[in-house]
N, C-alpha and C. Protein backbone atom coordinates (compact mmCIF):
# COMPACT_ATOMS: atom_id res chain seq x y z
N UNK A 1 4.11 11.23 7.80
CA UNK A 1 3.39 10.07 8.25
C UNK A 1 3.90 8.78 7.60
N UNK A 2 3.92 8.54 6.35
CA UNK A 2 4.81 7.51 5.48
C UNK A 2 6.04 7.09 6.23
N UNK A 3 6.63 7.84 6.81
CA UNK A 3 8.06 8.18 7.40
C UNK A 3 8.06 7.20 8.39
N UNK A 4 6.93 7.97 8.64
CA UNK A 4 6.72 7.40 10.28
C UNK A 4 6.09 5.72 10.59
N UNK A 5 5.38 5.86 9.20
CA UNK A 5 4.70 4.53 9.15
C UNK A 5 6.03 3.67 8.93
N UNK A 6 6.62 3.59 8.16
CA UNK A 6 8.05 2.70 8.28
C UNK A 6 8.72 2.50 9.45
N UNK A 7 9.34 3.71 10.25
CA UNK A 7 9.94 3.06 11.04
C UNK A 7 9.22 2.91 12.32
N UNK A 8 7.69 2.28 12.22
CA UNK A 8 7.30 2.05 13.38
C UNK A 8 6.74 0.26 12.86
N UNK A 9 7.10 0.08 11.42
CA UNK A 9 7.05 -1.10 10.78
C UNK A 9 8.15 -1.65 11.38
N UNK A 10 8.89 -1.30 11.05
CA UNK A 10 10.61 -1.48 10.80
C UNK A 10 10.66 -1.83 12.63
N UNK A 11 9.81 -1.59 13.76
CA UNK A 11 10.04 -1.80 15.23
C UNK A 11 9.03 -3.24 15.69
N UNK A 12 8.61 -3.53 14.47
CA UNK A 12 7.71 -4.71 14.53
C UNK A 12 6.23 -4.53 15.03
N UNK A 13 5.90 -2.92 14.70
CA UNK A 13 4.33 -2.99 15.21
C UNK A 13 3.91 -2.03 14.12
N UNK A 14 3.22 -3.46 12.79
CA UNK A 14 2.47 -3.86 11.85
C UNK A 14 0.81 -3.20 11.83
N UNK A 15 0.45 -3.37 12.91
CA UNK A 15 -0.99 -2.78 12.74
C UNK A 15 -1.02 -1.06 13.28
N UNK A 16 0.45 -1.02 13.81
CA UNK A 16 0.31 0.80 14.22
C UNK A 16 0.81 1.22 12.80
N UNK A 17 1.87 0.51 12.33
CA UNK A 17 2.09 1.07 10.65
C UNK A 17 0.54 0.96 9.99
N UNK A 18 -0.50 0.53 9.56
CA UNK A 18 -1.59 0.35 9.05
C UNK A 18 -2.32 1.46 9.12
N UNK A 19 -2.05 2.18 10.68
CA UNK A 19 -2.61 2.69 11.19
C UNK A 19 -2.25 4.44 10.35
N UNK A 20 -1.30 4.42 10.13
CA UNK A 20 -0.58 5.45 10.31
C UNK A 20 -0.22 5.88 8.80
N UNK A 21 -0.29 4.82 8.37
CA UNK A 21 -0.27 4.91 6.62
C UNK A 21 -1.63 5.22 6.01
N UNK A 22 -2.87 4.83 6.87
CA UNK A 22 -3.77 5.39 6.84
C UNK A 22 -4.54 6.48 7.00
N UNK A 23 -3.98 6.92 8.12
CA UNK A 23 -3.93 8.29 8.57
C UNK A 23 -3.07 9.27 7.65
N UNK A 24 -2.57 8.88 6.90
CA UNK A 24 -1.18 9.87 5.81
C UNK A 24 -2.77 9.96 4.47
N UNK A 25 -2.67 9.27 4.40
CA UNK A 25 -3.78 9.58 3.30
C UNK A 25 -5.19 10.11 3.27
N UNK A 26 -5.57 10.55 4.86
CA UNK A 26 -6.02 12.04 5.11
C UNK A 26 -5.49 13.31 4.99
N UNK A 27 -4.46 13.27 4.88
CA UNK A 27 -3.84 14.36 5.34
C UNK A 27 -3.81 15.22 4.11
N UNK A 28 -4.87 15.88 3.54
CA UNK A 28 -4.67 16.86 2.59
C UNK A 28 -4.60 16.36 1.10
N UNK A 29 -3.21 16.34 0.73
CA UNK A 29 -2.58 15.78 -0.88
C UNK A 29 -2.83 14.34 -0.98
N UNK A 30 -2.34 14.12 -2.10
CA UNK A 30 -2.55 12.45 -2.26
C UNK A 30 -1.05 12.20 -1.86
N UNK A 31 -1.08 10.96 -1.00
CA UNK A 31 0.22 10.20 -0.43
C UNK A 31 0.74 9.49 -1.45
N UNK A 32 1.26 9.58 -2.49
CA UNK A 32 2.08 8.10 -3.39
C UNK A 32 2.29 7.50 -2.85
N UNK A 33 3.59 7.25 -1.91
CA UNK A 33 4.27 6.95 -1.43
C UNK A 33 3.64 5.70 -0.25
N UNK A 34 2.89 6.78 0.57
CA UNK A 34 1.85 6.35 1.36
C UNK A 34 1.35 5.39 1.03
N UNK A 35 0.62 5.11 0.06
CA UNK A 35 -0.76 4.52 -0.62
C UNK A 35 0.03 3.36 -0.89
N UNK A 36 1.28 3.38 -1.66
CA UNK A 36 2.30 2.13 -2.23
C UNK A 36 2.22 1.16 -1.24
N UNK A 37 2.94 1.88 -0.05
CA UNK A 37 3.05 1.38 1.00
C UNK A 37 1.64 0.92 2.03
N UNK A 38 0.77 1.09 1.85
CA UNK A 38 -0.64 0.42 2.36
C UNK A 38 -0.40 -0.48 1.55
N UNK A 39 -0.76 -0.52 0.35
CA UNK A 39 -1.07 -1.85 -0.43
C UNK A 39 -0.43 -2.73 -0.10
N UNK A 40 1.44 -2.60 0.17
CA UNK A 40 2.25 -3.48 0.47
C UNK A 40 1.97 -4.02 1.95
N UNK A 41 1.71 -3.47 2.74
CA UNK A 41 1.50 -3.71 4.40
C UNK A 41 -0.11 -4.94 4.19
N UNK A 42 -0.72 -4.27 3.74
CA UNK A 42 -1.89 -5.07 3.52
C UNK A 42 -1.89 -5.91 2.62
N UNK A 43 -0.97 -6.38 1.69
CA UNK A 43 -1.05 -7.68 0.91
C UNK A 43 0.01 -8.46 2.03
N UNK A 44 1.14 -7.78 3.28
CA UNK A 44 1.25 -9.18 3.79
C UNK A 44 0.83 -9.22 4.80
N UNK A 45 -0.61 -8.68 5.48
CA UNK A 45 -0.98 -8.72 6.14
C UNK A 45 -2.15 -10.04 6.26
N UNK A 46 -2.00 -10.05 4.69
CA UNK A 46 -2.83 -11.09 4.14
C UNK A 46 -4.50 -10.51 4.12
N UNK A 47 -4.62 -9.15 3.57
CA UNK A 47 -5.20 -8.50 3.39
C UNK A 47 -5.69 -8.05 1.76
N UNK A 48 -5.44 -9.13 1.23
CA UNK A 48 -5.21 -9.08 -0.28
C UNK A 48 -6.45 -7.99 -1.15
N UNK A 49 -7.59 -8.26 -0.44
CA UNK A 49 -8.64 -7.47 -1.25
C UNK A 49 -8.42 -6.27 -1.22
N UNK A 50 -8.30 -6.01 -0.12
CA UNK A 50 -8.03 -4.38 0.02
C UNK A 50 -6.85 -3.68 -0.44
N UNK A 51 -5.44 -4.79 -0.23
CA UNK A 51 -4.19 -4.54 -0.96
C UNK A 51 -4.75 -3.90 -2.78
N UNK A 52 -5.23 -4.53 -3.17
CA UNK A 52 -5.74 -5.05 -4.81
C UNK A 52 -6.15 -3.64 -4.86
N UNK A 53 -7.65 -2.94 -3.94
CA UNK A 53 -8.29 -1.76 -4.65
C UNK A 53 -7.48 -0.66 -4.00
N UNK A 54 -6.19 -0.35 -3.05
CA UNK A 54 -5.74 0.37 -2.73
C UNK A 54 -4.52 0.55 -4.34
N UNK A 55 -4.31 -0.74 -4.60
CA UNK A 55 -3.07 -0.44 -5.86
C UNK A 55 -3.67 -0.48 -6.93
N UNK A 56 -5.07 -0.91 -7.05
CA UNK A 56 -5.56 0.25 -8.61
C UNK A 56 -5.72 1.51 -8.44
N UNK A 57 -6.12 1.64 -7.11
CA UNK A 57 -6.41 3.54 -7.28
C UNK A 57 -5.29 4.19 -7.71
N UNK A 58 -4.03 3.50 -6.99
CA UNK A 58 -2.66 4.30 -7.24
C UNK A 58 -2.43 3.74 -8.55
N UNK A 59 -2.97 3.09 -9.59
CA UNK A 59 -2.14 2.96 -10.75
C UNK A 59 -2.94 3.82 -11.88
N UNK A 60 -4.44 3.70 -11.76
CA UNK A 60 -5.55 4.84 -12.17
C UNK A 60 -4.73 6.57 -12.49
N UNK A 61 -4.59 6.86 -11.24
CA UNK A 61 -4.51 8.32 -11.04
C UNK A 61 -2.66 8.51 -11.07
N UNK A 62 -2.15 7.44 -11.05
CA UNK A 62 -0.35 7.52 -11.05
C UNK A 62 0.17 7.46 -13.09
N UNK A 63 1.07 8.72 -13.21
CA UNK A 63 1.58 8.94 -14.38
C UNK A 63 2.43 7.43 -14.94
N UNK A 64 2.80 6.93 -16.05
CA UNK A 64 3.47 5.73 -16.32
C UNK A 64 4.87 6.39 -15.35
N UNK A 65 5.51 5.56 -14.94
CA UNK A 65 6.93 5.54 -14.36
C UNK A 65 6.97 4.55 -13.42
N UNK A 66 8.07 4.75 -12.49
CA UNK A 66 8.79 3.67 -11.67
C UNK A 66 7.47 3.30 -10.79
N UNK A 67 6.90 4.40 -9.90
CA UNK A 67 6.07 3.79 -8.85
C UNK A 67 4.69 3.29 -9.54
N UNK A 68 4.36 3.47 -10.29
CA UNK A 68 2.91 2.84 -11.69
C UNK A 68 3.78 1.33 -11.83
N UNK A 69 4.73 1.53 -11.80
CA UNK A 69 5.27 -0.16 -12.08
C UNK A 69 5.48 -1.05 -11.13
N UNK A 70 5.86 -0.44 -10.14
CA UNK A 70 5.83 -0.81 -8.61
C UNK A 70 4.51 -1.63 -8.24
N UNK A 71 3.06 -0.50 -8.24
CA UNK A 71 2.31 -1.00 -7.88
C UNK A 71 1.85 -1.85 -8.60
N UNK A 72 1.67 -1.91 -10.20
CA UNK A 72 1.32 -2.90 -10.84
C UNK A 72 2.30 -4.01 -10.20
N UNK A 73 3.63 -4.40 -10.10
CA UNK A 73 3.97 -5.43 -9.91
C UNK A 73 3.10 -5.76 -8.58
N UNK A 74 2.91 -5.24 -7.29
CA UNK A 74 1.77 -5.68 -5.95
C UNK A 74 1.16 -5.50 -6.48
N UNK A 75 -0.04 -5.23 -7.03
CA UNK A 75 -1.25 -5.69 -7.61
C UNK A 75 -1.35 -7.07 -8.11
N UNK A 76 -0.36 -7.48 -8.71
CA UNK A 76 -0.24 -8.79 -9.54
C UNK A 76 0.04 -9.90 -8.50
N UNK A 77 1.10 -9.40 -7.37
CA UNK A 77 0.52 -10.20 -5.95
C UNK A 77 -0.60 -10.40 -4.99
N UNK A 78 -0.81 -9.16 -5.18
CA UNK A 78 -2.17 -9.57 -4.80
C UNK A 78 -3.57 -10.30 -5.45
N UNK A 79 -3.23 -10.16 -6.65
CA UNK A 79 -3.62 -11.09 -7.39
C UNK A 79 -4.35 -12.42 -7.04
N UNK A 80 -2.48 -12.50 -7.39
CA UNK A 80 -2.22 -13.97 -7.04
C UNK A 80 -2.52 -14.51 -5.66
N UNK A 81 -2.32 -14.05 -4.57
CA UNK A 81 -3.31 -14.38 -3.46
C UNK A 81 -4.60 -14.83 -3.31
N UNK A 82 -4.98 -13.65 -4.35
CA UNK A 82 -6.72 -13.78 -4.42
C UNK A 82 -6.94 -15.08 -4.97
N UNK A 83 -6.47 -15.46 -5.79
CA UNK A 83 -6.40 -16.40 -6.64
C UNK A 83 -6.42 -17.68 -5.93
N UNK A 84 -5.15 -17.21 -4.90
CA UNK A 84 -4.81 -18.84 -4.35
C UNK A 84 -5.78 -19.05 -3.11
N UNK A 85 -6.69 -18.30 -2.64
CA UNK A 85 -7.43 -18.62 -1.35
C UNK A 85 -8.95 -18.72 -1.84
């Protein structure tokens, strides 16, 4: 689904990726990957609040490494959004 959510991003239809990245994070396991990628779709969706509590959950329950740093860095954009509106 992640997969899929990209390259249906990547075709310029933004709210079927939303859709679909959403739908991945039903699906049984927890999505990393997935979840990264919501936060990112939804902070430029200009969706900042929801960006924000989708990338604490993933930094909560995510081990220190690359993608814990990832999302902290979008979190800190989204932030800053929040901030600026």
């Amino acid at each position: 689904m992640n997969d899929l959510a990209l390259h249906v991003a990547g075709a310029g239809e933004a709210d079927e990726a939303l859709e679909r990245l959403r739908e991945a994070l039903t699906i049984g396991r927890f999505q990393k990957d997935a979840t990264e990628n919501l936060g990112v779709f939804l902070l430029r969706k200009g969706e900042a609040e929801e960006a924000a509590a989708v990338l604490r959950r993933l930094i909560e329950t995510e081990e220190p490494g690359e993608l814990r740093w990832r999302a902290r860095y979008h979190l800190r954009r989204a932030l800053r959004a929040l901030n600026a509106s």
